[in-house]
Protein backbone atom coordinates (compact mmCIF):
# COMPACT_ATOMS: atom_id res chain seq x y z
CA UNK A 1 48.97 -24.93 -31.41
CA UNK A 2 48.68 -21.35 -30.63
CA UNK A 3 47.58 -19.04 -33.10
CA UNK A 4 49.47 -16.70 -33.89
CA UNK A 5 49.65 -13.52 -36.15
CA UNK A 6 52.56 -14.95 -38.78
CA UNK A 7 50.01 -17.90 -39.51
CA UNK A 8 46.52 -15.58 -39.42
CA UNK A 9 48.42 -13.86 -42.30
CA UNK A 10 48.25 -16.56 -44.72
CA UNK A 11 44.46 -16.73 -44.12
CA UNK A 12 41.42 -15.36 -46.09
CA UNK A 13 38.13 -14.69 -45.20
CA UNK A 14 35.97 -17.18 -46.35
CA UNK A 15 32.49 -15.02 -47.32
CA UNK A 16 34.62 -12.70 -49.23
CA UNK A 17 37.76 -13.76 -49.99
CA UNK A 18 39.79 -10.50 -48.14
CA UNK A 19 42.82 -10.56 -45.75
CA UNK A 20 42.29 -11.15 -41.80
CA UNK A 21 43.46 -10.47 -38.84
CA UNK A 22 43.96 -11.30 -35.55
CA UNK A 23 42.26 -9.26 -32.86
CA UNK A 24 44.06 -7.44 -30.30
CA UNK A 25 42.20 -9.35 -27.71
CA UNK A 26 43.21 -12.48 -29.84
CA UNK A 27 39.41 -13.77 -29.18
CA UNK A 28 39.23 -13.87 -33.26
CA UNK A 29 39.94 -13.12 -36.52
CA UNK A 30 38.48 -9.93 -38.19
CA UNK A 31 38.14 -9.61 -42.11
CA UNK A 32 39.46 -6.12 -43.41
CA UNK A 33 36.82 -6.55 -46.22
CA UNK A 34 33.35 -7.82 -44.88
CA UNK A 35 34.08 -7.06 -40.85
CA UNK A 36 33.50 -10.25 -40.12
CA UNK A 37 34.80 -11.72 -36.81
CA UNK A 38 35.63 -15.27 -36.88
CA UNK A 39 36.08 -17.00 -33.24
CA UNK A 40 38.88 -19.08 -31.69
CA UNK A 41 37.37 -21.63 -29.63
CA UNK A 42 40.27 -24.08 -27.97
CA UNK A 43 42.81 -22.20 -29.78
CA UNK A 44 41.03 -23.33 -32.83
CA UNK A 45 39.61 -20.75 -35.53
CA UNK A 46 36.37 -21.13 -36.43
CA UNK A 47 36.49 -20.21 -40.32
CA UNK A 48 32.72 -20.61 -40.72
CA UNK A 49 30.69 -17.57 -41.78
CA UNK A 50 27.11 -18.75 -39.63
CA UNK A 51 29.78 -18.77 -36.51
CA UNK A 52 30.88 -15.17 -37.16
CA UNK A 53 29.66 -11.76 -35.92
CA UNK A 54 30.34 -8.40 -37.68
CA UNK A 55 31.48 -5.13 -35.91
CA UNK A 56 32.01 -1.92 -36.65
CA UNK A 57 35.55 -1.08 -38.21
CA UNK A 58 36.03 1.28 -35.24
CA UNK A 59 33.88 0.42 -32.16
CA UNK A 60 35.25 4.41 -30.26
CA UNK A 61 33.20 5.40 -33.53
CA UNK A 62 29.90 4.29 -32.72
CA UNK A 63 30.14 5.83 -28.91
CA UNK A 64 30.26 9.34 -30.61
């Protein structure tokens, strides 16, 4: 199953409970609240906060 944006939208973020969504590159998830990025792996999402990375809410920002 692919993952796609209409079912990201019905997921939360695990750590904190915000909304997600899916990254442009559509190599994760990213949580609006915490900036956590949650990896798809076999087109499978890996909803585990130890598996996820945060970035920066605007990675242009921190080029400045």
């Amino acid at each position: 199953m692919k993952v796609t944006e209409e079912f990201v939208e019905k997921m939360i973020c695990p750590a904190c409970g915000a909304k997600v969504r899916l990254k442009e590159d559509k190599s994760g998830i990213k949580c609006e609240g915490c900036r956590r990025v949650y990896p798809i792996e076999d087109e499978i999402i890996v909803m585990l906060p130890e598996k996820a990375t945060v970035e920066d809410e605007d990675p242009a920002a921190s080029n400045a």
